[in-house]
C-alpha atoms as a PDB file:
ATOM      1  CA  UNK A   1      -9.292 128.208  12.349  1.00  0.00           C
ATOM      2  CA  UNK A   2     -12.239 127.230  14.453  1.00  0.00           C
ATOM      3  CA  UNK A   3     -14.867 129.583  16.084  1.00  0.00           C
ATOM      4  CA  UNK A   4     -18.941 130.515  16.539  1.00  0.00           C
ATOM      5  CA  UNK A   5     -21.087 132.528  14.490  1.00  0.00           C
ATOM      6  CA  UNK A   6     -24.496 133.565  14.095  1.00  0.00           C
ATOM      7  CA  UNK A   7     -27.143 133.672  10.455  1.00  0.00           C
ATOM      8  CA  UNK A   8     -29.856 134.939  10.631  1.00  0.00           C
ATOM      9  CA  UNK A   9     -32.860 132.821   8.806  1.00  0.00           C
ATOM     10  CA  UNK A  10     -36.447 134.411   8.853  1.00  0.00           C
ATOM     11  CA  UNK A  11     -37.304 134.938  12.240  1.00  0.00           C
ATOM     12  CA  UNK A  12     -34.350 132.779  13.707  1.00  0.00           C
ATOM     13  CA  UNK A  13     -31.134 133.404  15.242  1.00  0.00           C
ATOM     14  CA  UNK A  14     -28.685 130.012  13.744  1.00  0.00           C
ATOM     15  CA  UNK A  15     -26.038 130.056  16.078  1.00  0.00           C
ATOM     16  CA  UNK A  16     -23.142 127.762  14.672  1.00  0.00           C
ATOM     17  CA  UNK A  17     -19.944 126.257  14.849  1.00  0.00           C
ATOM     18  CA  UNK A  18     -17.105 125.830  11.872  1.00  0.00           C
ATOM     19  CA  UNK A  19     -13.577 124.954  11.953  1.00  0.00           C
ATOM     20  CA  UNK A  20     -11.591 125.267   8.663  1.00  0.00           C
ATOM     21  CA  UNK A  21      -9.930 126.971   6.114  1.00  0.00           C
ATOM     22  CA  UNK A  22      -9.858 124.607   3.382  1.00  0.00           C
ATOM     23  CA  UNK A  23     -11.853 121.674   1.193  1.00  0.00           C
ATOM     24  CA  UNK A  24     -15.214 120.862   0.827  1.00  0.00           C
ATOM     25  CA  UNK A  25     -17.665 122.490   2.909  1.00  0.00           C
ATOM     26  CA  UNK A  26     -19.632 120.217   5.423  1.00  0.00           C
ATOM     27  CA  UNK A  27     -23.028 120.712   7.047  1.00  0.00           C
ATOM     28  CA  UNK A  28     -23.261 118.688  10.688  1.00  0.00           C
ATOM     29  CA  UNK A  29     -26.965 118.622  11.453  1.00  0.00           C
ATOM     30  CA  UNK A  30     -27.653 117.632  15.251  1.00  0.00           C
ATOM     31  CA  UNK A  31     -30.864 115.573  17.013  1.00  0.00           C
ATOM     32  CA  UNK A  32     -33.705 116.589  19.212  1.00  0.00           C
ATOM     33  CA  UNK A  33     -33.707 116.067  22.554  1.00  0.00           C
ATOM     34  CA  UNK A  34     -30.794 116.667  24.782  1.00  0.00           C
ATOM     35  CA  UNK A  35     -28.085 117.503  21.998  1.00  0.00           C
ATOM     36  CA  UNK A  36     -26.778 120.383  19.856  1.00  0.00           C
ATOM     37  CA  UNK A  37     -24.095 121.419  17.749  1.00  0.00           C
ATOM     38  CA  UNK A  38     -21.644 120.784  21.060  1.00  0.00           C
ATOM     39  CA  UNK A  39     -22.872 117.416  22.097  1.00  0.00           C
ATOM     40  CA  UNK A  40     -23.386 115.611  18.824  1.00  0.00           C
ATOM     41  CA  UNK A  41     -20.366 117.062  16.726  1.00  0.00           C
ATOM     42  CA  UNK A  42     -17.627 117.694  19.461  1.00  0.00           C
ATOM     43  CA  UNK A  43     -15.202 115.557  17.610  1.00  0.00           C
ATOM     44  CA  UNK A  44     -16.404 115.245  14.567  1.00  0.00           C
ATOM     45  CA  UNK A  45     -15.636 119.108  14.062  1.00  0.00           C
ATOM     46  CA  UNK A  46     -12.073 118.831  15.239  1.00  0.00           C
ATOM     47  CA  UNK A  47     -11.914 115.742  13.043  1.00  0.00           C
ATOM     48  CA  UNK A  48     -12.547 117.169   9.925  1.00  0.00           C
ATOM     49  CA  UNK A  49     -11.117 120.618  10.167  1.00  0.00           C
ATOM     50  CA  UNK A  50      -7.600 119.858   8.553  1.00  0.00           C
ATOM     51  CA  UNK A  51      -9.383 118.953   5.467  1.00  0.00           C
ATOM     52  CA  UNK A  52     -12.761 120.620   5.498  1.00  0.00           C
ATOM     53  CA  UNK A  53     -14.828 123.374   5.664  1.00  0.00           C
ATOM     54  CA  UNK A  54     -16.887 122.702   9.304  1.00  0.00           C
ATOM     55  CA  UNK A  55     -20.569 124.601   9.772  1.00  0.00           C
ATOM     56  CA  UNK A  56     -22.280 122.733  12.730  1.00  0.00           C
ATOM     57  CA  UNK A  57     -25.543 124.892  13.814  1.00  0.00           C
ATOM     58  CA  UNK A  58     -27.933 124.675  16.615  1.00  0.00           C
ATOM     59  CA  UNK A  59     -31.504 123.971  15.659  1.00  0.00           C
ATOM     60  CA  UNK A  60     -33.851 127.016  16.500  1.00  0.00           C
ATOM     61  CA  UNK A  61     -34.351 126.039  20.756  1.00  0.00           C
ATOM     62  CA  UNK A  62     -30.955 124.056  20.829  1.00  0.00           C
ATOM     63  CA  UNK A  63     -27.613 125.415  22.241  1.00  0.00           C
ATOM     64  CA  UNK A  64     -28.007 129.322  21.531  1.00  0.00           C
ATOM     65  CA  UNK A  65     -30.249 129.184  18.458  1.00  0.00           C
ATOM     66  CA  UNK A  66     -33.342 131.103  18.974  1.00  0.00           C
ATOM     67  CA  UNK A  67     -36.237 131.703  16.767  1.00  0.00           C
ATOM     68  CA  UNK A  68     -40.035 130.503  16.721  1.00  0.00           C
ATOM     69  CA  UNK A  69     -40.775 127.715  14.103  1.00  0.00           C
ATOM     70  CA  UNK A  70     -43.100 124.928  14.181  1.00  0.00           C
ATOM     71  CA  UNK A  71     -40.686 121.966  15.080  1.00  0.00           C
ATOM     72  CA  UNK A  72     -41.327 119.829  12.469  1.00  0.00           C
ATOM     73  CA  UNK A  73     -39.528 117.964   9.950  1.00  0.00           C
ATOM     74  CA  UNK A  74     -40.751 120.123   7.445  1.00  0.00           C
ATOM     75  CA  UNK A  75     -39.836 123.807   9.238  1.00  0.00           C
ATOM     76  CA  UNK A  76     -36.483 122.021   9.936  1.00  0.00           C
ATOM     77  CA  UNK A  77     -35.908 121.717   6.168  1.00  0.00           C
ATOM     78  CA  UNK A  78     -36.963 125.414   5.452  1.00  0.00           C
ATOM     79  CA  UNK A  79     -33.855 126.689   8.053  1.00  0.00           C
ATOM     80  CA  UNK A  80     -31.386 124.241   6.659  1.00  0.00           C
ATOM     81  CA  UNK A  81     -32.639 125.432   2.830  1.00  0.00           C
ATOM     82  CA  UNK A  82     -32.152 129.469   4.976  1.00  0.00           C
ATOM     83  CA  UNK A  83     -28.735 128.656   6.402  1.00  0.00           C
ATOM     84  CA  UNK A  84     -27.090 126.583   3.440  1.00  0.00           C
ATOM     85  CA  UNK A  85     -28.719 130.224   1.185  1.00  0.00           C
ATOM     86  CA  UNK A  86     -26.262 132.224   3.364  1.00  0.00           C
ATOM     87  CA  UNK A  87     -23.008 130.076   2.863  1.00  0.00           C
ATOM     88  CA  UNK A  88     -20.597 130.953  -0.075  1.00  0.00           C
ATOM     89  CA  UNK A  89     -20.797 127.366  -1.642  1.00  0.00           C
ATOM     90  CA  UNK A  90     -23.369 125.790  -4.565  1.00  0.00           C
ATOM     91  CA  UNK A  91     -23.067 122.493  -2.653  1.00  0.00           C
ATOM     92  CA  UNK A  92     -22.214 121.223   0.281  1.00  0.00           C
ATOM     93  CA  UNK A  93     -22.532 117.380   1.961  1.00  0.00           C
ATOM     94  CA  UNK A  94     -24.621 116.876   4.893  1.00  0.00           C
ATOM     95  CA  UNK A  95     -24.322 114.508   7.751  1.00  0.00           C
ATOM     96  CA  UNK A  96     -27.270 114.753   9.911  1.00  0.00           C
ATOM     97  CA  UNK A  97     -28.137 112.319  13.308  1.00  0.00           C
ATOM     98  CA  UNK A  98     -31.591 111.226  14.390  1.00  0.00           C
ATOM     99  CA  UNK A  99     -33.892 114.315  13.501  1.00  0.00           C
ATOM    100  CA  UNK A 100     -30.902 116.084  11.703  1.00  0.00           C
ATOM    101  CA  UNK A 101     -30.769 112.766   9.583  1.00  0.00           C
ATOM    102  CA  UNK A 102     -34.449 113.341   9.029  1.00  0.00           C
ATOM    103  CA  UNK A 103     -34.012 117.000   7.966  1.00  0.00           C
ATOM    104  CA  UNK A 104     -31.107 116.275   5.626  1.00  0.00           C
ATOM    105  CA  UNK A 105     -33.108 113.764   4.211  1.00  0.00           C
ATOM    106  CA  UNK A 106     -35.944 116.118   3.608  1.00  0.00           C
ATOM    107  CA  UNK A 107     -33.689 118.831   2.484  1.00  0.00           C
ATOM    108  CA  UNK A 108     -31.712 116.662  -0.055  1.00  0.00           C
ATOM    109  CA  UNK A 109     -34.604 115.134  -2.045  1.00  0.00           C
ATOM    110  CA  UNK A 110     -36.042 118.429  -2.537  1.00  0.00           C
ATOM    111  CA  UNK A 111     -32.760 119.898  -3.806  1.00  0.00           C
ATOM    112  CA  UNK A 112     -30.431 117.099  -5.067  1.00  0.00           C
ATOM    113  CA  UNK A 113     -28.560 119.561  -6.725  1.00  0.00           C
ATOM    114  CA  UNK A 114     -27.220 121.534  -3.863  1.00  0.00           C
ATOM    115  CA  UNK A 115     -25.863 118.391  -2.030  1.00  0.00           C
ATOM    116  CA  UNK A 116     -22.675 116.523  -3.007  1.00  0.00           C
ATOM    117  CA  UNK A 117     -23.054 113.760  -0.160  1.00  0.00           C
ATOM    118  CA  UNK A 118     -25.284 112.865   2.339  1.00  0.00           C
ATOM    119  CA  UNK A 119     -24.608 110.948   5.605  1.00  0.00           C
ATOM    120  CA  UNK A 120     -27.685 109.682   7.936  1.00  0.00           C
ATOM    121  CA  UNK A 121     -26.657 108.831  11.146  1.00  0.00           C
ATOM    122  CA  UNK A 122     -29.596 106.567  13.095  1.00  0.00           C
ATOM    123  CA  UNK A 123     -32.027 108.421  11.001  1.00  0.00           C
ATOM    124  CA  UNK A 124     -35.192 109.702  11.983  1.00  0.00           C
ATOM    125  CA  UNK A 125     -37.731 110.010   8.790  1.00  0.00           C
ATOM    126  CA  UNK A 126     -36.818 106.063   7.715  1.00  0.00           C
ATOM    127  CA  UNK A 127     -39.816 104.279   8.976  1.00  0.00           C
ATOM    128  CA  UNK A 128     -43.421 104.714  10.130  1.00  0.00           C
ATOM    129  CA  UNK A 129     -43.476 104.042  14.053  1.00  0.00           C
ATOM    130  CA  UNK A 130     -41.034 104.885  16.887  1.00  0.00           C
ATOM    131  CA  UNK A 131     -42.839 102.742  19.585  1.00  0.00           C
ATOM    132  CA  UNK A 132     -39.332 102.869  21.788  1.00  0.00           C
ATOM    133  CA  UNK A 133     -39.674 106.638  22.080  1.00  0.00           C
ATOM    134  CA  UNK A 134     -43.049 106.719  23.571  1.00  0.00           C
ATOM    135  CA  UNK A 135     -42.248 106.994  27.244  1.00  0.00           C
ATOM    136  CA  UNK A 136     -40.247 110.688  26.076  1.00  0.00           C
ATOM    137  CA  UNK A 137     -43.558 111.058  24.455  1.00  0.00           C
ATOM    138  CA  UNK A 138     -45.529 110.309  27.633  1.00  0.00           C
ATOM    139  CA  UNK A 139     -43.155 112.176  29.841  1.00  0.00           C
ATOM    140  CA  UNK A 140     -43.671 115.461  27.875  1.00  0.00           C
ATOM    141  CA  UNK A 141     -47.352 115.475  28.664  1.00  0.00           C
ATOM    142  CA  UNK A 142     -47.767 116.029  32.191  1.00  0.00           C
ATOM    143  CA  UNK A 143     -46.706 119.455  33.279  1.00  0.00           C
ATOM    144  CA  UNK A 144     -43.835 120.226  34.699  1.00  0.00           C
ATOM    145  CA  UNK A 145     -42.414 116.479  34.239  1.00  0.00           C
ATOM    146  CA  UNK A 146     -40.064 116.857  31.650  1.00  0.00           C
ATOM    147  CA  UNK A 147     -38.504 120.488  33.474  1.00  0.00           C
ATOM    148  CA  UNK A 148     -38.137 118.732  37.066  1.00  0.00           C
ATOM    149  CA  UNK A 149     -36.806 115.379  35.357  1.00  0.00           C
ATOM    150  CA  UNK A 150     -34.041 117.253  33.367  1.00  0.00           C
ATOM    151  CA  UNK A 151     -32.958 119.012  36.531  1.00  0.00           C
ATOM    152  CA  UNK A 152     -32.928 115.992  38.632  1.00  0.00           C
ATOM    153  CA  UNK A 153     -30.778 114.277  35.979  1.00  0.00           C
ATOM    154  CA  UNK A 154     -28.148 116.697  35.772  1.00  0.00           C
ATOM    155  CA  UNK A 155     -27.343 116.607  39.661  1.00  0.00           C
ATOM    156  CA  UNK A 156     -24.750 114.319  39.176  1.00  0.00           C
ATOM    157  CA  UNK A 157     -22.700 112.408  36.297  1.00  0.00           C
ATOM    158  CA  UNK A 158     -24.283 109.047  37.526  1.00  0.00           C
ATOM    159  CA  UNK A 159     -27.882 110.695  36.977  1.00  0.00           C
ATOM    160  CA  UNK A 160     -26.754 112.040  33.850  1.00  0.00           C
ATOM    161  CA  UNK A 161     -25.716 108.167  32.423  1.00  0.00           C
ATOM    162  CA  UNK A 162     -28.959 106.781  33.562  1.00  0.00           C
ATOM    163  CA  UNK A 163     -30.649 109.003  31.116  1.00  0.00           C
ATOM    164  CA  UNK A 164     -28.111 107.748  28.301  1.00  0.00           C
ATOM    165  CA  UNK A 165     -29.115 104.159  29.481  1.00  0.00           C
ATOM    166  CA  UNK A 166     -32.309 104.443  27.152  1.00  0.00           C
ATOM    167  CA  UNK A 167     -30.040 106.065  24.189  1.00  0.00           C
ATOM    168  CA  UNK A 168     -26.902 104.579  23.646  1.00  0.00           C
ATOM    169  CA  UNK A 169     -25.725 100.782  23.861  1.00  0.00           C
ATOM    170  CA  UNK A 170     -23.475 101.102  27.373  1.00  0.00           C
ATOM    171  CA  UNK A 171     -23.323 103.939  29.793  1.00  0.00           C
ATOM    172  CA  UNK A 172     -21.094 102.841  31.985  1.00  0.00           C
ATOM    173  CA  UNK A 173     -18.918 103.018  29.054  1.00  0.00           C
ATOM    174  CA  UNK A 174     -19.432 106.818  27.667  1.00  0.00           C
ATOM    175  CA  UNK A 175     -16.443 108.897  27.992  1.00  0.00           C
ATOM    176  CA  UNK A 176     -16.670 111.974  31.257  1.00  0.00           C
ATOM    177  CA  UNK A 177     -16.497 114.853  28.571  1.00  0.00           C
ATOM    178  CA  UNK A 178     -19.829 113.139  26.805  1.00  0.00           C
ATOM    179  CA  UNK A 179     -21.257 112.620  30.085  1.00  0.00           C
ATOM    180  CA  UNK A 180     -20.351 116.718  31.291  1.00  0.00           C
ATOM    181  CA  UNK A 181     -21.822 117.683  27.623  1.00  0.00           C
ATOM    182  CA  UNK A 182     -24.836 116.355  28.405  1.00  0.00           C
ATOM    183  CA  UNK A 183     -25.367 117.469  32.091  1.00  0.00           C
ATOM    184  CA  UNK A 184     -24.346 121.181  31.046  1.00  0.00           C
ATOM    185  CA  UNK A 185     -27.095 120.462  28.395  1.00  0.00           C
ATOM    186  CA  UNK A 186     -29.608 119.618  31.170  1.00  0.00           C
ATOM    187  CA  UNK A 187     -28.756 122.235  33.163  1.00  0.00           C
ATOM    188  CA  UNK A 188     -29.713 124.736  31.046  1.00  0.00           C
ATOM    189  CA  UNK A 189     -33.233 126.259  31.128  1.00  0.00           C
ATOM    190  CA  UNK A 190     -35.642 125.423  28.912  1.00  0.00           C
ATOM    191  CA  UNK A 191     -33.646 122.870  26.890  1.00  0.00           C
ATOM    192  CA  UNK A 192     -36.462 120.234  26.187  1.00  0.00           C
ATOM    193  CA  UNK A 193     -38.615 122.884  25.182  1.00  0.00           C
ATOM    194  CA  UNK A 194     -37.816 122.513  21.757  1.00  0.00           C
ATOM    195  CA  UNK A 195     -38.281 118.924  21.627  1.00  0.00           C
ATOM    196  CA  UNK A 196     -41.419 118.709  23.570  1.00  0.00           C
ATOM    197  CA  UNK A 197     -42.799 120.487  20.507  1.00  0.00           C
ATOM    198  CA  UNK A 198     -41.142 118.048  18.257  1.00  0.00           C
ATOM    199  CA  UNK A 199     -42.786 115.416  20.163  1.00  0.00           C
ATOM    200  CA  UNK A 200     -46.390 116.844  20.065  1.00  0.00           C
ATOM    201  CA  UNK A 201     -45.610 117.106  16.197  1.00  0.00           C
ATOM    202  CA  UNK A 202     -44.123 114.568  15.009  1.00  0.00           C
ATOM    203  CA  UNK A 203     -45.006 111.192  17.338  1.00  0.00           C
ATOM    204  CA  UNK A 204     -48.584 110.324  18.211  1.00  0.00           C
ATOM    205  CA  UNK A 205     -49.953 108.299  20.861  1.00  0.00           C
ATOM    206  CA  UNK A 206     -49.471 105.264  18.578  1.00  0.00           C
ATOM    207  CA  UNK A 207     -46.105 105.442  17.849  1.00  0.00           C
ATOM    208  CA  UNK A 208     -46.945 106.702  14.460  1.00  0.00           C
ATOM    209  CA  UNK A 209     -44.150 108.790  13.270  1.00  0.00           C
ATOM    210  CA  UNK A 210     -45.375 111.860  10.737  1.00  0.00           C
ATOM    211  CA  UNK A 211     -42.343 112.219   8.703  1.00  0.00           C
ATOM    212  CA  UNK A 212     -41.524 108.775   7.118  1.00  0.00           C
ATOM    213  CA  UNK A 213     -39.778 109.212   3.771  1.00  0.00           C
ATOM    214  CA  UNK A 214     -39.225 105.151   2.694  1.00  0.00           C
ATOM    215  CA  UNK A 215     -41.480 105.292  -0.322  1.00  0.00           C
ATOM    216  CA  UNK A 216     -39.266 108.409  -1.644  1.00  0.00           C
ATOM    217  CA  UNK A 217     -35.847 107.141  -0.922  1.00  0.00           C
ATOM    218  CA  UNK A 218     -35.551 105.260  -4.626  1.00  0.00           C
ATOM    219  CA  UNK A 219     -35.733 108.697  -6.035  1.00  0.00           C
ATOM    220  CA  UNK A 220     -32.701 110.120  -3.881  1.00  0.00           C
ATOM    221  CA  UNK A 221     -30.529 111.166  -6.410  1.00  0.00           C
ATOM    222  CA  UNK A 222     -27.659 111.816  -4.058  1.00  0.00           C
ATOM    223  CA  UNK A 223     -24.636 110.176  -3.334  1.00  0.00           C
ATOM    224  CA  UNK A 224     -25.484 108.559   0.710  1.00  0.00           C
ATOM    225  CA  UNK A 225     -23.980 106.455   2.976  1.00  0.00           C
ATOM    226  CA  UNK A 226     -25.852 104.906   6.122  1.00  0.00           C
ATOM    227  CA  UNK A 227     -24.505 104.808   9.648  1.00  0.00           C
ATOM    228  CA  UNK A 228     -26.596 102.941  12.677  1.00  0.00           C
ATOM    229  CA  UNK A 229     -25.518 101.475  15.917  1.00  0.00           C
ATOM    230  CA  UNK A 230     -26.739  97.694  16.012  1.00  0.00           C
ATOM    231  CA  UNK A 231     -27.406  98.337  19.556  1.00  0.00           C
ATOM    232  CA  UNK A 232     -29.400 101.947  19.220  1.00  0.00           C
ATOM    233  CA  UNK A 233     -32.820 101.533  21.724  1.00  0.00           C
ATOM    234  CA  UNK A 234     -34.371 104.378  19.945  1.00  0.00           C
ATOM    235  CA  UNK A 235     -34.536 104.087  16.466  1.00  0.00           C
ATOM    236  CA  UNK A 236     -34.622 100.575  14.696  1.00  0.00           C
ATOM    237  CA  UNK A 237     -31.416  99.177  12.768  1.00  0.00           C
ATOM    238  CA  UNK A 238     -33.676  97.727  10.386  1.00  0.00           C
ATOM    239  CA  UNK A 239     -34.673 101.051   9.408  1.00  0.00           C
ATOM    240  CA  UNK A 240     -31.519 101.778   7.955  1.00  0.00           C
ATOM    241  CA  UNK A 241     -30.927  98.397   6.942  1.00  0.00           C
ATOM    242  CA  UNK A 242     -33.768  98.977   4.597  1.00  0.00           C
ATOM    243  CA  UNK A 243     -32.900 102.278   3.630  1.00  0.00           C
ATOM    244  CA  UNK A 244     -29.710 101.411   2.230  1.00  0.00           C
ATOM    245  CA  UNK A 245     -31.059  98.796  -0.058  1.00  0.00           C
ATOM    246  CA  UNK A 246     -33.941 101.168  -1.831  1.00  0.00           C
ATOM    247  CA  UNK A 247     -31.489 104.150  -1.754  1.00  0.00           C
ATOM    248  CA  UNK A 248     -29.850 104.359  -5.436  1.00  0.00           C
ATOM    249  CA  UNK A 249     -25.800 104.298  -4.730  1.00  0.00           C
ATOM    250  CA  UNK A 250     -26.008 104.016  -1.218  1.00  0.00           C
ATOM    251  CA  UNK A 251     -23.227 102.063   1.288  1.00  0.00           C
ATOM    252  CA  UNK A 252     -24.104 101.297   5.045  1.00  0.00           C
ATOM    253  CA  UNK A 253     -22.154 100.977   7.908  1.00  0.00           C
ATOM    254  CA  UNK A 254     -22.937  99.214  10.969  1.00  0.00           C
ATOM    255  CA  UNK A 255     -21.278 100.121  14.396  1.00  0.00           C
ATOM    256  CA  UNK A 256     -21.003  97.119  16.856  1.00  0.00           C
ATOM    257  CA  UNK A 257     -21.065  97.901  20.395  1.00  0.00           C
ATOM    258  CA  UNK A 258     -23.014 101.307  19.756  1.00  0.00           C
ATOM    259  CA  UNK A 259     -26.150 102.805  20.194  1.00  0.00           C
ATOM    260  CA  UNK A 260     -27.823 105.678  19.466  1.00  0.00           C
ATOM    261  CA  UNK A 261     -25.103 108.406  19.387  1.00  0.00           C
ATOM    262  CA  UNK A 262     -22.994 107.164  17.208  1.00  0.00           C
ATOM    263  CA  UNK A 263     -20.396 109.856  16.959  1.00  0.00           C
ATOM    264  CA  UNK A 264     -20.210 110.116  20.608  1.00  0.00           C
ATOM    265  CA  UNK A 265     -19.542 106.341  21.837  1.00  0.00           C
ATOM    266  CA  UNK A 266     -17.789 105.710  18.446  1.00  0.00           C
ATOM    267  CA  UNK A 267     -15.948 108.769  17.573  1.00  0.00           C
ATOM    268  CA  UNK A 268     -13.020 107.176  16.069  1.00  0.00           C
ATOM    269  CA  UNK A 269     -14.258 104.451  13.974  1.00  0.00           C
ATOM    270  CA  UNK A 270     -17.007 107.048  12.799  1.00  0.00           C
ATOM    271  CA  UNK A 271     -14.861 109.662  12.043  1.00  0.00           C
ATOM    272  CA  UNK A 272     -12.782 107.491  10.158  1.00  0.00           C
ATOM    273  CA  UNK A 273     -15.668 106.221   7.947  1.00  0.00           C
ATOM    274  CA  UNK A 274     -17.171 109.293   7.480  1.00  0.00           C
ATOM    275  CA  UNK A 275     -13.581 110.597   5.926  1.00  0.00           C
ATOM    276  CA  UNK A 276     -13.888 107.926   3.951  1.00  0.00           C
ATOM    277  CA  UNK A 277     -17.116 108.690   2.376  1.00  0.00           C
ATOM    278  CA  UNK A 278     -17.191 112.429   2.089  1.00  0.00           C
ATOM    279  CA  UNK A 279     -15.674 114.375  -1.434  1.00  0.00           C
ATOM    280  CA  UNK A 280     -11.439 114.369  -1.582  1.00  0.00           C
ATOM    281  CA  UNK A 281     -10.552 117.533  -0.079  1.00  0.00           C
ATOM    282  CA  UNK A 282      -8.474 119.151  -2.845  1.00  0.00           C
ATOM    283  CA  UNK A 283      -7.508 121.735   0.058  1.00  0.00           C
ATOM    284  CA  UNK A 284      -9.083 124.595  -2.115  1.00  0.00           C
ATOM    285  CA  UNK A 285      -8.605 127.520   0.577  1.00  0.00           C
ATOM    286  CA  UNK A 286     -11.610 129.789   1.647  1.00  0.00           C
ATOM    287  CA  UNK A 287     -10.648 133.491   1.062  1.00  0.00           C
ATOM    288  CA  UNK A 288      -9.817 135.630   4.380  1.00  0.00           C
ATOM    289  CA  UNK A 289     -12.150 137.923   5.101  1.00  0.00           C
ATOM    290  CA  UNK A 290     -11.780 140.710   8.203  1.00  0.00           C
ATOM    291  CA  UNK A 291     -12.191 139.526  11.319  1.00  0.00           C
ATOM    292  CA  UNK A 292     -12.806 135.804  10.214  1.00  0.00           C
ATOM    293  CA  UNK A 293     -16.574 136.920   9.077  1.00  0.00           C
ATOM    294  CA  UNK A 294     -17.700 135.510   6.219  1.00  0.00           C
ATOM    295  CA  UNK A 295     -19.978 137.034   4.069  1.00  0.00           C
ATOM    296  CA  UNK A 296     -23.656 136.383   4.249  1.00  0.00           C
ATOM    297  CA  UNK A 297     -23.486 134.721   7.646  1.00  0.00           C
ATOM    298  CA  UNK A 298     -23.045 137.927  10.382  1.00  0.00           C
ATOM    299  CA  UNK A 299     -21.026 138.126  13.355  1.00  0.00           C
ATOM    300  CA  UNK A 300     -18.594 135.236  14.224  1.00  0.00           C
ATOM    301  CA  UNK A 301     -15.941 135.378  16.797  1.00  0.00           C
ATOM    302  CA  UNK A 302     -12.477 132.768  17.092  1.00  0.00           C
END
């Protein structure tokens, strides 16, 4: 079974996506910028669905998410700690890209004992400056920019992969539905509004990055596993590199001819590994409840 729902945490409207009836349940946490639940997980949902329990939601400003909240790492962790409250499960594995690495991250130190696994995906919150994201930085500052560049981008698929040029390691390369995911994305009003405020936040002028959690990541007491594109443009390899060696029980896989969207120019080979690294699905079934609604988590529709 696959479908949308909505939680509501605090102030926020989570809208979400889930496929599945049976297994473990698994948390898909997307990035800022121009993603969501949609554009990040498209795959990876339909993926794991035979054999897991699917929740994929938009961040507060993403997709149809709504809510106001800070945009920080740190008011990221407090929905995640919101919407895992409302599931039916005492733990759950998270795999979380680029800021949804960084909230994951955040989430699963603090609580070690509500994750099984944890997957970081060209993690934000690894290291201390993001010098290559600077020119989004930049771009966010003069008014209006950011609005009339997204809507000059999104007249056309070519427009749309010269964007991806400074994210992932080949446009030309990207698959049409990625491409169409990401102009529908641009299309839509007030998209970058969210991660404008992430920007202000979290990146100064310097590169300096706020949320940098390296000198915590011996004391992750959670089973993780690394994934990073050797060619991502965004966020450095070496950051998970390192990562993987200071994390306790930690494996790392690096994806050759990919950049920073792994599970979008990749979905097959990361699919495959992230199978391979998430809990044996016993195929426990989840109970039926009316109308597909489960409890603590209000409306959903098929």
């Amino acid at each position: 079974m696959t479908g949308t729902g909505v939680a509501t945490v605090g102030n926020c409207r989570i809208a979400y996506r889930r496929a599945g009836t049976a297994g473990p349940p698994i948390v898909l946490l997307h990035g800022a910028g121009v993603d969501d639940a949609t554009v990040s997980w498209r795959h990876t949902v339909d993926a794991l669905a035979d054999e897991y329990r699917v929740y994929a939601p938009d961040w507060p400003g993403y997709g149809e998410s709504t809510g106001p909240i800070e945009h920080t790492i740190d008011a990221y962790v407090d929905v995640l700690d919101g919407f895992l409250a409302a599931l039916p499960f005492d733990r759950v594995s998270l795999v979380g890209i680029s800021m949804g690495g960084g909230a994951a991250l955040g989430y699963a130190l603090a609580n070690p004992d509500r994750v099984d696994r944890l997957v970081l995906v060209n993690s934000y919150g690894l290291g201390g400056r993001l010098p290559a994201a600077l020119p989004w930085k930049h771009l966010t500052q003069v008014p209006g920019a950011a609005e009339y560049g997204k809507i000059a981008c999104s007249a056309s698929n070519r427009t749309v992969r010269l964007v991806l040029e400074g994210l992932v390691a080949d446009a030309t390369d990207l698959s049409v539905e990625f491409v169409d995911d990401v102009r529908e994305k641009l299309a839509t009003p007030g998209s970058l509004r969210a991660f404008t405020a992430f920007q202000r936040n979290e990146l100064s002028f310097s590169g300096r990055a706020a949320t940098n959690f390296v000198d915590d990541l011996d004391s992750l007491a959670v089973p993780t596993a690394l994934v990073h594109g050797r060619r991502d443009p965004l966020v450095p390899v070496e950051w998970s590199i390192r990562a993987a060696r200071r994390i306790p029980d930690a494996q790392l896989e690096l994806l050759d001819a990919c950049g920073h969207w792994a599970p979008r120019e990749r979905p097959r080979r990361f699919n495959e590994r992230l199978r391979d690294w998430l809990p044996e699905s016993r195929r426990v079934s989840t109970p039926s409840y009316p109308n597909g609604e489960i409890p603590g988590l209000g409306e959903t529709s098929d």
